[in-house]
Protein backbone atom coordinates (compact mmCIF):
# COMPACT_ATOMS: atom_id res chain seq x y z
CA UNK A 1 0.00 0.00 0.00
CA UNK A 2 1.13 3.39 -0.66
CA UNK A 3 2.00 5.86 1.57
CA UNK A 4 1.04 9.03 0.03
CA UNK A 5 -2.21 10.76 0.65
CA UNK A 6 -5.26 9.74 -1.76
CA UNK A 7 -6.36 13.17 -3.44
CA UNK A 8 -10.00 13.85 -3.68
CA UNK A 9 -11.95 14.01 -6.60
CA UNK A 10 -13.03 17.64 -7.19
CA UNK A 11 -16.00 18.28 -8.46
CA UNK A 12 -18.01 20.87 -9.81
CA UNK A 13 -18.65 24.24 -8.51
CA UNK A 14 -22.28 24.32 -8.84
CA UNK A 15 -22.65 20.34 -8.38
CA UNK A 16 -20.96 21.15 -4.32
CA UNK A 17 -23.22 23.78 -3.95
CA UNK A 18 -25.81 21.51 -4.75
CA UNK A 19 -24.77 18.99 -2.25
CA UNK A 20 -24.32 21.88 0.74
CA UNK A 21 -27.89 23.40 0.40
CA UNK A 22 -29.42 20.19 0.74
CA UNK A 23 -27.30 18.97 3.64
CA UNK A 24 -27.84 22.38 5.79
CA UNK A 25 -31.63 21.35 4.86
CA UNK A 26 -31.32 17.91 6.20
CA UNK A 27 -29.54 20.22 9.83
CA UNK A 28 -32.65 22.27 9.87
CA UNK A 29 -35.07 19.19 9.33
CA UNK A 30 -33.29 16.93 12.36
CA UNK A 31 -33.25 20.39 14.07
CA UNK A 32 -37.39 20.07 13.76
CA UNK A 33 -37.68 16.32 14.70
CA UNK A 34 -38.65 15.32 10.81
CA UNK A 35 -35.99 13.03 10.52
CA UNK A 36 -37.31 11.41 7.92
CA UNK A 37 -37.63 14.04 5.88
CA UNK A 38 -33.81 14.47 6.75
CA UNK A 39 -32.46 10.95 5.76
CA UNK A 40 -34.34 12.08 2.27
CA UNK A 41 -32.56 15.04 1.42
CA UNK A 42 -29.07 13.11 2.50
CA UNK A 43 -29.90 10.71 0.51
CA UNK A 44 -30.71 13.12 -2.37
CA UNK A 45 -27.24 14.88 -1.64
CA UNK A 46 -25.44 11.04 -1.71
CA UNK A 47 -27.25 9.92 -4.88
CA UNK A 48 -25.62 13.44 -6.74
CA UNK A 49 -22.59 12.84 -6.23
CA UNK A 50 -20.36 11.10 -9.67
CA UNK A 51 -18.74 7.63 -9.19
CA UNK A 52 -16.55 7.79 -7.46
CA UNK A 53 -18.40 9.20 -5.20
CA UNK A 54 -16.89 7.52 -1.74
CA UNK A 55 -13.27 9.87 -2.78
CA UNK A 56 -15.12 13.73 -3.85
CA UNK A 57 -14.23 17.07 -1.85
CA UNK A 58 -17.91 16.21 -0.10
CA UNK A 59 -18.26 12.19 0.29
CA UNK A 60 -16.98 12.22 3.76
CA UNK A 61 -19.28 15.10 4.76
CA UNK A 62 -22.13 13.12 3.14
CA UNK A 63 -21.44 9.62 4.61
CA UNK A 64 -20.68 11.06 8.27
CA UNK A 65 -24.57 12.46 8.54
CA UNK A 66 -26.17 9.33 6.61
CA UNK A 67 -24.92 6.40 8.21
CA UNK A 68 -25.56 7.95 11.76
CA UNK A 69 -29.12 9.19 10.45
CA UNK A 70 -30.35 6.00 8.65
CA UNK A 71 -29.05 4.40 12.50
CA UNK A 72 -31.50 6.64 14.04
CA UNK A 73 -34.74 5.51 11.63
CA UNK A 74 -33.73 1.57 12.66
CA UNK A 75 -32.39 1.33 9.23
CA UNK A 76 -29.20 -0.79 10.65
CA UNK A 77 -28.73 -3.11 7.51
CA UNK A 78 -28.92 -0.23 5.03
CA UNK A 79 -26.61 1.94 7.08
CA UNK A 80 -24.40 -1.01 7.82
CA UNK A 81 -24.14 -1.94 3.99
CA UNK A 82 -23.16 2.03 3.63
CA UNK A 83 -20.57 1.69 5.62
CA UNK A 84 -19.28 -1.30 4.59
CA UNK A 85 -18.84 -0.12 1.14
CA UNK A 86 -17.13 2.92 2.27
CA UNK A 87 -14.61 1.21 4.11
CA UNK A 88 -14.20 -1.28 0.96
CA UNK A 89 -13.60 1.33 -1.49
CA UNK A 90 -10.84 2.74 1.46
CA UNK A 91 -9.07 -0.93 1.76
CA UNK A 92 -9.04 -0.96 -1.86
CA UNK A 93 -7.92 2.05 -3.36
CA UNK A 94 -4.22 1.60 -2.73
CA UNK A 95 -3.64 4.49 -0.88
CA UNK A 96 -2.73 4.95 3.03
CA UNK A 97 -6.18 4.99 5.22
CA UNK A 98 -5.96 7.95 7.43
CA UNK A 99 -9.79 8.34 7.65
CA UNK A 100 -10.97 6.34 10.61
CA UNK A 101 -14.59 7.97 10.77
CA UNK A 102 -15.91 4.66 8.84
CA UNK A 103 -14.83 2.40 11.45
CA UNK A 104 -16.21 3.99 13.93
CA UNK A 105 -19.46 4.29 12.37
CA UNK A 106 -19.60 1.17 11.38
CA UNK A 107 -18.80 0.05 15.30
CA UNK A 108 -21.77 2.16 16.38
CA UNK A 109 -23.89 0.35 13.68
CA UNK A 110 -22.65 -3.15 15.07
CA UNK A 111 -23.95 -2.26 18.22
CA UNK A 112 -27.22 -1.19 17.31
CA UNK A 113 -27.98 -4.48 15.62
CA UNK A 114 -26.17 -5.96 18.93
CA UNK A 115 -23.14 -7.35 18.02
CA UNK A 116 -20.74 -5.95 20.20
CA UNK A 117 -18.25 -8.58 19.50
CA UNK A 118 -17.99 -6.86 15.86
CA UNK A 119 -18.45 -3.43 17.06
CA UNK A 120 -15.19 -3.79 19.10
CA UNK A 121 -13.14 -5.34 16.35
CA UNK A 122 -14.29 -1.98 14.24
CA UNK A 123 -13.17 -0.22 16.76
CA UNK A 124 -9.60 -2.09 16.95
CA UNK A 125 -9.24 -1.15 13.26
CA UNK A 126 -10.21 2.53 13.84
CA UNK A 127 -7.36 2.44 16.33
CA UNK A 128 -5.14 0.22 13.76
CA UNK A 129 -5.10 3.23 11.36
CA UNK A 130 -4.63 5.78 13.94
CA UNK A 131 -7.21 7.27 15.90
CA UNK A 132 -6.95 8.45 18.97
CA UNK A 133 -9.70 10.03 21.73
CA UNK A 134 -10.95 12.95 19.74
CA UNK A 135 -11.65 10.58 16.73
CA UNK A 136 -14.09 9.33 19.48
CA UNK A 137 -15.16 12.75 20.62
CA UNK A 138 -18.75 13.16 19.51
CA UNK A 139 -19.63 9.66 20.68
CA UNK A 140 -20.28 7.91 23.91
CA UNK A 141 -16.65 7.42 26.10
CA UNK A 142 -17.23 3.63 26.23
CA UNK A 143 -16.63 3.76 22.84
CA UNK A 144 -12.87 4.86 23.17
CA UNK A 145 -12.58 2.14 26.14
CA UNK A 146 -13.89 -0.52 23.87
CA UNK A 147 -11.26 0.34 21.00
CA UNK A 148 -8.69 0.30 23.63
CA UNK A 149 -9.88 -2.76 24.97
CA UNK A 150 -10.27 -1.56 28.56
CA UNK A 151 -13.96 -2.65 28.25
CA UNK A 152 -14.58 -6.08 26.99
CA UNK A 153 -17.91 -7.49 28.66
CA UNK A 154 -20.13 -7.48 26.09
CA UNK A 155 -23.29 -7.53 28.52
CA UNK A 156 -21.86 -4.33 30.11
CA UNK A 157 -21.45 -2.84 26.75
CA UNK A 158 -25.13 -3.33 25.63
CA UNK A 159 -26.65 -1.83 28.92
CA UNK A 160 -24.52 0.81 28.20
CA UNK A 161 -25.46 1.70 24.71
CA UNK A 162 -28.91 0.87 25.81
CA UNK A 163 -28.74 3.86 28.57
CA UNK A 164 -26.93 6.25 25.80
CA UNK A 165 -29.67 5.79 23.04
CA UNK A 166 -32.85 5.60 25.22
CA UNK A 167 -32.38 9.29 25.91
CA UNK A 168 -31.76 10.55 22.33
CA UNK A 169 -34.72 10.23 20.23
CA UNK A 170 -32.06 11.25 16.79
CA UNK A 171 -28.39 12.57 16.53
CA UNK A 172 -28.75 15.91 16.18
CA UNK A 173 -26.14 17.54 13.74
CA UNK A 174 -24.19 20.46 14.01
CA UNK A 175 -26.07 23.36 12.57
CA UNK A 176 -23.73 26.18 14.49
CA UNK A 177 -20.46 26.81 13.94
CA UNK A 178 -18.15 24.16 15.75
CA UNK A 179 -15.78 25.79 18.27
CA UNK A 180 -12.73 24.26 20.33
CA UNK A 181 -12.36 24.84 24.00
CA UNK A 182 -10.07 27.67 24.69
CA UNK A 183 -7.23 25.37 26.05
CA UNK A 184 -7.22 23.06 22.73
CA UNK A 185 -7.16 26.76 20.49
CA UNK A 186 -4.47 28.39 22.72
CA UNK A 187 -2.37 25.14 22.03
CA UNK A 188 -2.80 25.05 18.06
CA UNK A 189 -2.28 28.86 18.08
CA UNK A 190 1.03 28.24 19.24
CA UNK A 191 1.78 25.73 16.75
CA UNK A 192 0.48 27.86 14.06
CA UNK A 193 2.54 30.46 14.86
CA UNK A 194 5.81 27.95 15.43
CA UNK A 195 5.09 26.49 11.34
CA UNK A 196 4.98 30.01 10.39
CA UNK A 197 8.28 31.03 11.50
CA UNK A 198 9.92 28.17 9.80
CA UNK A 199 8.15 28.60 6.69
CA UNK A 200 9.42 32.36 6.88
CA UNK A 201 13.16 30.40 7.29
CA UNK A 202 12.20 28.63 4.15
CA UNK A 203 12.23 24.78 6.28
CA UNK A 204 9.04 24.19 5.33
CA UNK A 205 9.25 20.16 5.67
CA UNK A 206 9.47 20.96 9.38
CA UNK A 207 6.42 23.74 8.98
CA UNK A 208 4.22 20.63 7.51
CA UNK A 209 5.27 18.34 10.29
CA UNK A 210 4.22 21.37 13.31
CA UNK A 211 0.76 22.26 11.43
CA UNK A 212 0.73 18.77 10.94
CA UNK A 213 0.76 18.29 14.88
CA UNK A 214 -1.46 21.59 15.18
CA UNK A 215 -4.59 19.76 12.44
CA UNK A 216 -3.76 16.35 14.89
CA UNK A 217 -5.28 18.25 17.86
CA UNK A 218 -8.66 19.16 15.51
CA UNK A 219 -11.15 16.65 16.29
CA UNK A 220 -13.22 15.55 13.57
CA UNK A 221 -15.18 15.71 11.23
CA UNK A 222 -12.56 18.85 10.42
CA UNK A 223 -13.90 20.53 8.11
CA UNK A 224 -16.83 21.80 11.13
CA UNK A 225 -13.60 23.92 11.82
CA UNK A 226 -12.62 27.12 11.08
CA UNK A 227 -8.71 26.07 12.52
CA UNK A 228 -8.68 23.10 10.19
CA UNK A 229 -9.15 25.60 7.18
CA UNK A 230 -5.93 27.54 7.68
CA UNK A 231 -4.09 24.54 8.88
CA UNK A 232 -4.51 23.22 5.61
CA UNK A 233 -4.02 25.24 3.52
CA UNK A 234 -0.39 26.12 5.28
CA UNK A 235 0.11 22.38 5.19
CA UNK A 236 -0.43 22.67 1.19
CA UNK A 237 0.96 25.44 0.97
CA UNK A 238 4.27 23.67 2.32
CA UNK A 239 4.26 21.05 -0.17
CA UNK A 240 3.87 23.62 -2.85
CA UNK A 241 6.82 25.34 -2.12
CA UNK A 242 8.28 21.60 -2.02
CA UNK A 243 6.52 20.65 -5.57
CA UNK A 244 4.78 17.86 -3.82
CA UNK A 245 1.81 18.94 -6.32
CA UNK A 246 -0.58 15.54 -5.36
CA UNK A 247 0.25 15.99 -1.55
CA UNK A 248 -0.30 19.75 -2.18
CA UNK A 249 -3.63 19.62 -3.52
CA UNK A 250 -4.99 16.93 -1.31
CA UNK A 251 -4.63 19.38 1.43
CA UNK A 252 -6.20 22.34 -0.72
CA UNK A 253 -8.90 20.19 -1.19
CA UNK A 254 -9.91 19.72 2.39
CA UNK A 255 -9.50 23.52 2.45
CA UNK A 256 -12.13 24.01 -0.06
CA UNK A 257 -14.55 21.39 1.64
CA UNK A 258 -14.49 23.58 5.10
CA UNK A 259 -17.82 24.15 6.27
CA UNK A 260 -16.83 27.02 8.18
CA UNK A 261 -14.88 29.21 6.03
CA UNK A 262 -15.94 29.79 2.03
CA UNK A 263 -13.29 28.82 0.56
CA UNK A 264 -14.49 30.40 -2.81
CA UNK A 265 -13.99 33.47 -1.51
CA UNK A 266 -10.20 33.16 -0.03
CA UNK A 267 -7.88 34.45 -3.39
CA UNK A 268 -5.04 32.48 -2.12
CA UNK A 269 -7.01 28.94 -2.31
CA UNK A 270 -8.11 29.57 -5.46
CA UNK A 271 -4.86 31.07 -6.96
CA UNK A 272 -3.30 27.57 -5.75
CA UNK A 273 -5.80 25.42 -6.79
CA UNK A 274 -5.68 26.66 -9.66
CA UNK A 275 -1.85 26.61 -9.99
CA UNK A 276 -2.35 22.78 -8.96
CA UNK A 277 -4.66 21.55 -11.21
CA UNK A 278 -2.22 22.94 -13.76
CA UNK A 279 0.90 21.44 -12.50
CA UNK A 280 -1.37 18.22 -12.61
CA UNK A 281 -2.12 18.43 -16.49
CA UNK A 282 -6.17 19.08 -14.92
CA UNK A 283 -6.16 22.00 -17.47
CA UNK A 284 -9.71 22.57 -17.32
CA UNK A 285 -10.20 22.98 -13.86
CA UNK A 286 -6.65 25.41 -13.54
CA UNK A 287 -8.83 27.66 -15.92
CA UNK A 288 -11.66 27.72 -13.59
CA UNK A 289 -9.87 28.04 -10.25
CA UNK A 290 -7.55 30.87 -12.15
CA UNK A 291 -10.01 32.64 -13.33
CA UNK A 292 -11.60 32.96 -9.48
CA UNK A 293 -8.48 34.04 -8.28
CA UNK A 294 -8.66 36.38 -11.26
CA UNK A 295 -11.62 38.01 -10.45
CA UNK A 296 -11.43 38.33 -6.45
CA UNK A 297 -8.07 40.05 -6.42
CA UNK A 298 -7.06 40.72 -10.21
CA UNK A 299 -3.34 40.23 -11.74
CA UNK A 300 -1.73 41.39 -8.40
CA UNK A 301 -2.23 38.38 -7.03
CA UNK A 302 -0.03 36.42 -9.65
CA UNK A 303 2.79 38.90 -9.56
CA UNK A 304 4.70 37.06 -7.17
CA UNK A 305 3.69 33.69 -8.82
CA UNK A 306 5.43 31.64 -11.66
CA UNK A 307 4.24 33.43 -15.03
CA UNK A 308 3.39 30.82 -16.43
CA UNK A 309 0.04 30.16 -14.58
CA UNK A 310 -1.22 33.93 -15.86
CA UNK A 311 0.25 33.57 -19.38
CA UNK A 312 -1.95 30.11 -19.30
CA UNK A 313 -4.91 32.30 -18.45
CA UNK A 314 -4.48 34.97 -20.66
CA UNK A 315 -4.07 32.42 -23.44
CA UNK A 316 -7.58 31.06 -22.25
CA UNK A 317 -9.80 33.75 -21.04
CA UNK A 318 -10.53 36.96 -22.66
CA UNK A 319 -9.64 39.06 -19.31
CA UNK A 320 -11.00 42.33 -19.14
């Protein structure tokens, strides 16, 4: 298996926007009890998306509010098929796992069809490929103890999950902004900051590895968070000074996907996506992603760059 990052499909502009408006309707229809109503317009948002569709800028987003909502409408063997192909298409595509949301879904799942003998052996493989506690954040602490097998009874385990679910009627997702405590933000502020001085000292291998360590401390999902936004987009930023183009973008990418920050409006993310996508032989899409940088800050912004990504522009767009 390789070790390099898998890079997400992008895909297009209007298409995401598609996929946003009807997940933030899905948050406002859990918000109003009509859950069902919910799972439909996740569904909706899952069925748009182009094969294939378990690696676009959005899949993750997607998958992380179905599985748990089809859960909470006792759809177990739909939800646990979901997940199951997710975690296929993962084991398959030859590229390091560093996503370990799926397992742990698919561990909750387990134990609401109540087999917690398979929800712990999900939860050893969430922990195989490297999660730690805040992987486990937004879901009951016995969860974490099963993974590291400090709880094994499995009658204890059910009574448990019993006693966690008889009180919530649905998951509720996040329809405000996600915020860190003030300890976890102080912490990542300093490692910003520490990245950003070696960067200026042109060692930007070690200013990947300290944002690296800063976007370890963001729990997930990360893009609820408006720190995992400029951590990576330094982090890609890094390998583009590097001409790690595939690393690069993968990081851009996750940039773009932030819920919290619009990253169609940030000059900088568009300029390198752009700029990407080019180095990548992706002409199409370095036209598009160009031509927003274009237009939010206009041919300052690529004075500083290589001038070969504005000749490529001019050559293609009639700029005014």
């Amino acid at each position: 298996m390789k070790n390099d990052i898998r890079v997400a499909m992008s895909i297009p502009n209007e298409l995401e926007n598609e996929v946003f408006d009807l997940m933030d309707g899905a948050s406002e229809l859990l918000d109003e009890g009509r859950i069902e109503a919910s799972l439909e317009k996740i569904r909706l948002a899952w069925g748009k998306l182009p094969e294939s569709r378990y690696n676009t800028s959005v899949s993750h987003m997607v998958l992380s509010e179905l599985i748990p909502v089809l859960n909470a409408t006792g759809k177990y063997e739909e939800a646990l098929q979901e997940v199951k192909d997710w975690i296929l298409d993962l084991e398959t595509c030859g590229y390091k796992i560093y996503h370990t949301t799926p397992y742990v879904l698919q561990g909750e799942t387990l134990l609401f069809l109540g087999k917690p003998d398979l929800a712990k052996e999900a939860f050893y493989q969430a922990i195989k490929y490297g999660a730690t506690k805040r992987d486990f954040s937004d879901k009951p602490a016995f969860y974490f103890d099963m993974a590291k097998k400090k709880l094994n009874d499995n009658e204890e385990i059910l009574n448990l999950f019993q006693k966690e679910t008889a009180s919530l009627p649905f998951p509720v997702l996040r329809t405000e902004p996600a915020e860190l405590s003030e300890e976890l933000t102080e912490r990542i502020e300093v490692l910003s900051e520490q990245g950003s001085d070696l960067f200026e000292e042109e060692k930007f291998r070690e200013a990947i590895d300290v944002w690296s360590e800063a976007l370890a401390l963001v729990p997930g999902p990360q893009n609820l968070y408006g720190e995992s936004f400029w951590l990576e987009t330094s982090i890609g930023d890094g390998y583009f000074m590097l001409n790690e183009f595939e690393q690069s973008q993968a990081h851009f990418l996750n940039a773009k996907g932030n819920i919290e920050t619009n990253a169609y409006e940030n000059p900088f993310v568009m300029l390198r996506l752009g700029e990407l996508f080019f180095e990548l032989n992706a002409f199409s899409d370095a036209q598009e992603f160009l031509l927003r940088a274009y237009m939010l800050e206009g041919e300052e912004l690529f004075e500083t760059e290589e001038e070969k990504y504005f000749n490529f522009l001019k050559e293609n767009v009639k700029l005014d």
